[in-house]
Protein backbone atom coordinates (compact mmCIF):
# COMPACT_ATOMS: atom_id res chain seq x y z
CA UNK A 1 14.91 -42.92 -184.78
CA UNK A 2 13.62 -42.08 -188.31
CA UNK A 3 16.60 -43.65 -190.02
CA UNK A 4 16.75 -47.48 -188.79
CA UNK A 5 21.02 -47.08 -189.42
CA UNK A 6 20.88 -44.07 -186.52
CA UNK A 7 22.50 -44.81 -183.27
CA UNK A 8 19.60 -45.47 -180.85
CA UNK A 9 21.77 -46.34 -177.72
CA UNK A 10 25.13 -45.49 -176.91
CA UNK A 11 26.91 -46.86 -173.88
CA UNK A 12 30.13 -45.65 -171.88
CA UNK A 13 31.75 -46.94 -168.96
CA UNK A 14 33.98 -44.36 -167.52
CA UNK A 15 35.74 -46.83 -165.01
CA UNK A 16 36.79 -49.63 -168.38
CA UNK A 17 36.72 -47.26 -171.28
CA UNK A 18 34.36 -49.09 -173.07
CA UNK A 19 31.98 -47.01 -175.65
CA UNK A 20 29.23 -49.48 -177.63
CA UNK A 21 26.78 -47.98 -179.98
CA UNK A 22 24.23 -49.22 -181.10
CA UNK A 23 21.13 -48.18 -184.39
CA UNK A 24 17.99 -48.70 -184.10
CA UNK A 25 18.29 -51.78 -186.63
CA UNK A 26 20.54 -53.39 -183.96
CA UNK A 27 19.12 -52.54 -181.02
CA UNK A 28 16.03 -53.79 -182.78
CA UNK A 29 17.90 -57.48 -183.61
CA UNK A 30 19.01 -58.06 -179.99
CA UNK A 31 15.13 -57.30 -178.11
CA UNK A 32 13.83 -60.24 -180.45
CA UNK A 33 16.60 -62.16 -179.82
CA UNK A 34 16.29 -61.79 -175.77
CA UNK A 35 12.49 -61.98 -176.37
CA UNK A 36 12.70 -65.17 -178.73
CA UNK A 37 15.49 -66.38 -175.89
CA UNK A 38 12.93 -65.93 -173.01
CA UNK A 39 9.75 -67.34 -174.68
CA UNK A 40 11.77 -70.61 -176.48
CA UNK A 41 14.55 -70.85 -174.13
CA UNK A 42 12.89 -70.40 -170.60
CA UNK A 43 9.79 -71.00 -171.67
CA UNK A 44 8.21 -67.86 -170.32
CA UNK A 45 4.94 -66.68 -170.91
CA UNK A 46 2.14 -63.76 -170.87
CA UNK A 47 2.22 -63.05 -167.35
CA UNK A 48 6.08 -64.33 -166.11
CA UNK A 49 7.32 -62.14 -163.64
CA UNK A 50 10.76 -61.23 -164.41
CA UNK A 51 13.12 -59.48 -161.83
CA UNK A 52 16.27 -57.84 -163.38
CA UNK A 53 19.02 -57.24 -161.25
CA UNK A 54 21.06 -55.15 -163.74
CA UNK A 55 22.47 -52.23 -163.85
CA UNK A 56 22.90 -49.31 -166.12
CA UNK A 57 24.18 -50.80 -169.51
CA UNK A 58 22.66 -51.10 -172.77
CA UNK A 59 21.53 -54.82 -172.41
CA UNK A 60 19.41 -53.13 -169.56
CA UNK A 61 16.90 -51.57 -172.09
CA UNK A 62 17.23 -54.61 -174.55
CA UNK A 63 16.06 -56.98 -171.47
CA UNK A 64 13.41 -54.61 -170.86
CA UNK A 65 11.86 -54.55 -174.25
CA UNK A 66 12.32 -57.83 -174.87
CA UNK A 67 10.31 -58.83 -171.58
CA UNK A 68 7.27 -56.19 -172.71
CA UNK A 69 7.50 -57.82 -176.18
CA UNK A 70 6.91 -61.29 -174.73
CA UNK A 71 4.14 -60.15 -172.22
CA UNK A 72 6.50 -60.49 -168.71
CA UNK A 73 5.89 -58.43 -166.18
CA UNK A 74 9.19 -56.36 -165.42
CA UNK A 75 10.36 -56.21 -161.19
CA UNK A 76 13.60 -54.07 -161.97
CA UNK A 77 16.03 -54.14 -158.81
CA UNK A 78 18.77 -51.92 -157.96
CA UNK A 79 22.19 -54.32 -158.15
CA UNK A 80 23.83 -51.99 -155.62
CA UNK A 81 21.42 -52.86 -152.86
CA UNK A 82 23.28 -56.30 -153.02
CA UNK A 83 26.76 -55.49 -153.96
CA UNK A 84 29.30 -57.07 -151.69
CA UNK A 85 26.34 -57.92 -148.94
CA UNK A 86 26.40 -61.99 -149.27
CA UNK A 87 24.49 -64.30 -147.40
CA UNK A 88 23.35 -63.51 -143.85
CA UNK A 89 22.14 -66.79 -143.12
CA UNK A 90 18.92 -68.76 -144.27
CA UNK A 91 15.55 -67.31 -145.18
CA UNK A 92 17.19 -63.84 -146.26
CA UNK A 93 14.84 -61.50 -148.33
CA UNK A 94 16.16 -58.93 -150.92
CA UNK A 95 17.59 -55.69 -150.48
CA UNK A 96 15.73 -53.47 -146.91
CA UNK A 97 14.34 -56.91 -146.34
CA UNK A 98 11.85 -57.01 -149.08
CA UNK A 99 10.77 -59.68 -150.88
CA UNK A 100 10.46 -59.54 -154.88
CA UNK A 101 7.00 -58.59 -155.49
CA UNK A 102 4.75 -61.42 -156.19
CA UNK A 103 7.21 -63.67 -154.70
CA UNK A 104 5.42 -66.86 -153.83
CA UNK A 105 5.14 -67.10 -158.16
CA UNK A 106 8.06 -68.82 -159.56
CA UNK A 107 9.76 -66.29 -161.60
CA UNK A 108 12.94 -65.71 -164.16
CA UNK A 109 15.70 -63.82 -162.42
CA UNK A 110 18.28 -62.39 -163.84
CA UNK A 111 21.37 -60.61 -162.87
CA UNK A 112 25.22 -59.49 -163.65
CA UNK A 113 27.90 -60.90 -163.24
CA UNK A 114 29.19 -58.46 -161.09
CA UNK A 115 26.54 -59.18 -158.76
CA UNK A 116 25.69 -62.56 -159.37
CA UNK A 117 27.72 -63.83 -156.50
CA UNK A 118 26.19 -62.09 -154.12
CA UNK A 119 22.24 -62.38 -155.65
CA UNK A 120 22.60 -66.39 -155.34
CA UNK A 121 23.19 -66.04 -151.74
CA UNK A 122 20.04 -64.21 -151.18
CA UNK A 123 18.10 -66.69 -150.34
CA UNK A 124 14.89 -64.36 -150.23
CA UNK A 125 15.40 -63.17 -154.04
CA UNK A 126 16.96 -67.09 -155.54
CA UNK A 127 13.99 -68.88 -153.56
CA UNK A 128 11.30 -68.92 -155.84
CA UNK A 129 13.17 -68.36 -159.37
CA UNK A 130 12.87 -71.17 -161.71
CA UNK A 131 15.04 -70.14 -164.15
CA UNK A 132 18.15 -67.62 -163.26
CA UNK A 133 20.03 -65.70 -165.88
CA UNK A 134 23.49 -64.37 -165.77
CA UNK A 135 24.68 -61.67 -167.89
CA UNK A 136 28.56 -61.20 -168.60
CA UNK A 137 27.93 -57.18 -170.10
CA UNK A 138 31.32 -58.50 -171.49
CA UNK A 139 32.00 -55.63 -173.92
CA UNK A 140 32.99 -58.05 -176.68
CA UNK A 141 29.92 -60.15 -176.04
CA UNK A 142 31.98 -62.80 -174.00
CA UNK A 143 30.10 -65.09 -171.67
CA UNK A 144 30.92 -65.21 -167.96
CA UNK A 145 34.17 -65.95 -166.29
CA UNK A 146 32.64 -68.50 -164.24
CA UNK A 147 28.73 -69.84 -164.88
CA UNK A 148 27.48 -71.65 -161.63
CA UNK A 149 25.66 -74.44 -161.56
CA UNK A 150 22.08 -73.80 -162.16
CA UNK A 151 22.93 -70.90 -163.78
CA UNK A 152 22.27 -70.11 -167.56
CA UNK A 153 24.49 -67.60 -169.90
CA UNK A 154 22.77 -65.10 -171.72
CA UNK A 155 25.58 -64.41 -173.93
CA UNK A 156 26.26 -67.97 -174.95
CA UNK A 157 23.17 -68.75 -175.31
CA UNK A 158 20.93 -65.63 -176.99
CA UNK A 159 23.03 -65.52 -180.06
CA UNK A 160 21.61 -68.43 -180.74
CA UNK A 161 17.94 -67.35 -181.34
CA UNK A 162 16.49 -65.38 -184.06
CA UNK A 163 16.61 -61.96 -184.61
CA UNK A 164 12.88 -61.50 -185.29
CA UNK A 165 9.75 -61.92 -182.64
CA UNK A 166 6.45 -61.85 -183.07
CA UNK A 167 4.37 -60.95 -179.94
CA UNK A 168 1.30 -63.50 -179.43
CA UNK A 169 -2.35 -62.53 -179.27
CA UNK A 170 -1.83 -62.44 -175.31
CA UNK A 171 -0.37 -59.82 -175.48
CA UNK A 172 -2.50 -56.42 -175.56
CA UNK A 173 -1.54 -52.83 -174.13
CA UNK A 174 -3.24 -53.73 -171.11
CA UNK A 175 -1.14 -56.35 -170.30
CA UNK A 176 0.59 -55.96 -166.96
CA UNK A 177 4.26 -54.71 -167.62
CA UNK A 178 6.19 -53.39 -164.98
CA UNK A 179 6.03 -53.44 -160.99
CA UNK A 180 7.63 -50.66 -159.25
CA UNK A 181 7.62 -48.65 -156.09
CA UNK A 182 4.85 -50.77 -154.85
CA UNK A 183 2.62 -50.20 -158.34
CA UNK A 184 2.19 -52.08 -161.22
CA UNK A 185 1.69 -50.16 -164.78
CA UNK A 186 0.12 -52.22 -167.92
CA UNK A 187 1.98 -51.24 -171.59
CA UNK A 188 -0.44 -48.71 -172.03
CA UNK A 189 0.01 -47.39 -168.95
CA UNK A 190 3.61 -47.03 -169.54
CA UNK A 191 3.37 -45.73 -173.21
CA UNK A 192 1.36 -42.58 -171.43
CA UNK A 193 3.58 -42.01 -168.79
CA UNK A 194 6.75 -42.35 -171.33
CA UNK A 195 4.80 -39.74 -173.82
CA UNK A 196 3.91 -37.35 -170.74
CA UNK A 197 7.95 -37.40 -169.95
CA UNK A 198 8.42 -36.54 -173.53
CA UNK A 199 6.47 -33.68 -173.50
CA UNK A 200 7.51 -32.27 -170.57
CA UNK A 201 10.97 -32.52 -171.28
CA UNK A 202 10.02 -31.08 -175.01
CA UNK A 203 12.15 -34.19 -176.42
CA UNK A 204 12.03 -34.66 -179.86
CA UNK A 205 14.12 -36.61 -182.66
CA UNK A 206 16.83 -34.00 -182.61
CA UNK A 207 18.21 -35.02 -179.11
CA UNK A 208 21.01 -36.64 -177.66
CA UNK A 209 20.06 -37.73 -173.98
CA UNK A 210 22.86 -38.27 -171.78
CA UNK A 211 21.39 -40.40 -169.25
CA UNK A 212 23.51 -41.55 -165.91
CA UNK A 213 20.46 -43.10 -164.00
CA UNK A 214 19.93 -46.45 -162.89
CA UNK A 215 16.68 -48.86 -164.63
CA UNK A 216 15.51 -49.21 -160.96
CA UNK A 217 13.25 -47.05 -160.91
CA UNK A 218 10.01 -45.46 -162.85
CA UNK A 219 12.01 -42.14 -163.14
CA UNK A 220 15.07 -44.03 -164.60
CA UNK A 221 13.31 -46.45 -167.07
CA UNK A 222 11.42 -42.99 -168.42
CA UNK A 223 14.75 -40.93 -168.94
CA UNK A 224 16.72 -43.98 -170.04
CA UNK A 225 14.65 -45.53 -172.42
CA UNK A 226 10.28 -44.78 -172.82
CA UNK A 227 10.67 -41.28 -173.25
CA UNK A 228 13.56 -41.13 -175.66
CA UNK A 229 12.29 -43.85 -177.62
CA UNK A 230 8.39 -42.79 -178.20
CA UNK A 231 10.04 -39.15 -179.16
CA UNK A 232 11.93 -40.35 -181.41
CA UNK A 233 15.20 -39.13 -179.63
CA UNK A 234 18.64 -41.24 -178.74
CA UNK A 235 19.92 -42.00 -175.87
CA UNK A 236 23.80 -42.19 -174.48
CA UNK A 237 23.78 -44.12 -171.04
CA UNK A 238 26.37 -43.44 -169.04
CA UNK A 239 28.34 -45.52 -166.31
CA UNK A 240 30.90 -44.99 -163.85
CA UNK A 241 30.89 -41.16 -164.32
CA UNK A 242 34.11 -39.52 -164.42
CA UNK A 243 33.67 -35.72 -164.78
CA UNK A 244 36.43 -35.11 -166.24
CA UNK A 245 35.37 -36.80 -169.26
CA UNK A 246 32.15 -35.11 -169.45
CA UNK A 247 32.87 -31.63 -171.41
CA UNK A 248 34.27 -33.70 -174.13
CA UNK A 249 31.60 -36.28 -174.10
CA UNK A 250 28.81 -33.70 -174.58
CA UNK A 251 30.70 -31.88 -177.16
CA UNK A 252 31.50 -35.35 -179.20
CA UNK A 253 28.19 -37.29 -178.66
CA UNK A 254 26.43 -34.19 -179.64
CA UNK A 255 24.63 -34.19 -175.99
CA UNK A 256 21.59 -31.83 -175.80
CA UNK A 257 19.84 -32.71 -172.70
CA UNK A 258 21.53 -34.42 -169.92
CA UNK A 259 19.88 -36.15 -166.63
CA UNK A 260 20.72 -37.51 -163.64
CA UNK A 261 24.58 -36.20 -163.39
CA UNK A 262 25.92 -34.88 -160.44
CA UNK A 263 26.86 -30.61 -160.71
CA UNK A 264 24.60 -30.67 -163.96
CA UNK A 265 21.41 -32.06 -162.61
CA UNK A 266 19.35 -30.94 -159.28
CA UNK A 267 18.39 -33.78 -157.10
CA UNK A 268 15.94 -34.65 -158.88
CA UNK A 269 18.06 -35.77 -161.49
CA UNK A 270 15.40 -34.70 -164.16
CA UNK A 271 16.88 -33.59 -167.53
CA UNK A 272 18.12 -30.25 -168.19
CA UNK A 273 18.35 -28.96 -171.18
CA UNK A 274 22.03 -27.56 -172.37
CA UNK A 275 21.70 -23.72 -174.05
């Protein structure tokens, strides 16, 4: 956004009611203080693998720019692919029996706390994390109901940090940033791939995106975040979908390309344009 004051990220979750906006300013204020939280807190470094079992909220994108800003490389993971599963006995790997990429590295885990429960039974994904995170999404910024031990809260803890981060020299566009679908894309590579979506999609500061895609994927992190962001547009994630709410949202939220909704999207999910 041109204007730092401009929303930059709005949230809904259809199934609570919750709405959170946030500028660019504040969105801005919350990646350095994830980023600041990571590097002084967890002492992670250029190179950390992070997996992020999280799913689509606006702390989603924050954790993901914050983890590019500090050099991590970003495993996202889909938190329905362990929903309600728990433990199966010892030696488990993660979700189709796959291991976190990079694996036998320690790495910083973090998940939700709807989740959480069932991610520290997973013996195959908790094995080789040296630090695990757990994130409330409490709309009010509350920490979590219950924090197990070995467990650290983001949200008691990140407010803590400050709100500005400085990258160190480490850190360079080719700096591995994200592993998915079996590949691994470097900063720059991602910057290209968000621009490419961009163009495609004709995006440009004018939008509203409503988004209802999971951060699991290439596809998703493109739509919900890369794309709008290096275009200049804003983006509304959406959770929970409850049609019925939709007409009005579009018409309120100002919504002029939508992706990934079921009856307005094809399969794809890619983002349609509304006339």
């Amino acid at each position: 956004a041109d204007d730092p004051s401009n929303p930059l990220v709005t949230f809904y979750d259809d199934a609570s009611g919750e709405r959170v906006e946030l500028s660019a300013r504040t969105f801005d204020n919350w990646v350095a203080k994830t980023a600041n939280f990571l590097v002084d807190g967890l002492a992670a470094e250029p190179g950390t693998r992070a997996v992020l079992v999280l799913p689509p909220h606006w702390q989603t994108p924050v954790w993901l720019m914050a983890c590019w800003s500090a050099g991590l490389l970003v495993e996202p993971l889909d938190p329905d692919a362990f929903r309600g599963r728990g433990a199966t006995g010892p030696n488990r790997t993660g979700p189709n029996g796959v291991e976190p990429v990079g694996a036998a590295e320690p790495y910083i885990l973090a998940a939700a706390q709807e989740v959480l429960d069932d991610v520290l039974t997973d013996e195959g994904l908790t094995g080789g994390a040296e630090e695990i995170v757990g994130l409330s999404l409490h709309a009010l910024g509350g920490p979590l109901a219950d924090c197990p031990p070995g467990v650290t809260d983001y949200a008691a803890e990140v407010r803590t940090y400050g709100d500005r981060f400085v990258p160190g020299p480490e850190v360079t566009p080719e700096t591995p940033a994200m592993s998915v679908t079996n590949a691994t894309l470097t900063g720059a590579e991602l910057v290209t791939a968000g621009r490419a979506a961009a163009e495609k999609w004709e995006l440009d500061a004018r939008d509203r995106l409503l988004v209802g895609m999971p951060f699991a994927t290439l596809d998703g992190v493109l739509t919900g975040l890369l794309a709008p962001l290096i275009s200049g547009a804003s983006v509304i994630i959406q959770r929970n979908f409850d049609k019925a709410a939709l007409d009005r949202r579009v018409t309120v939220e100002h919504v002029t390309v939508v992706a990934g909704l079921p009856g307005w999207n094809d399969e794809s999910g890619h983002p349609r344009r509304l006339t």
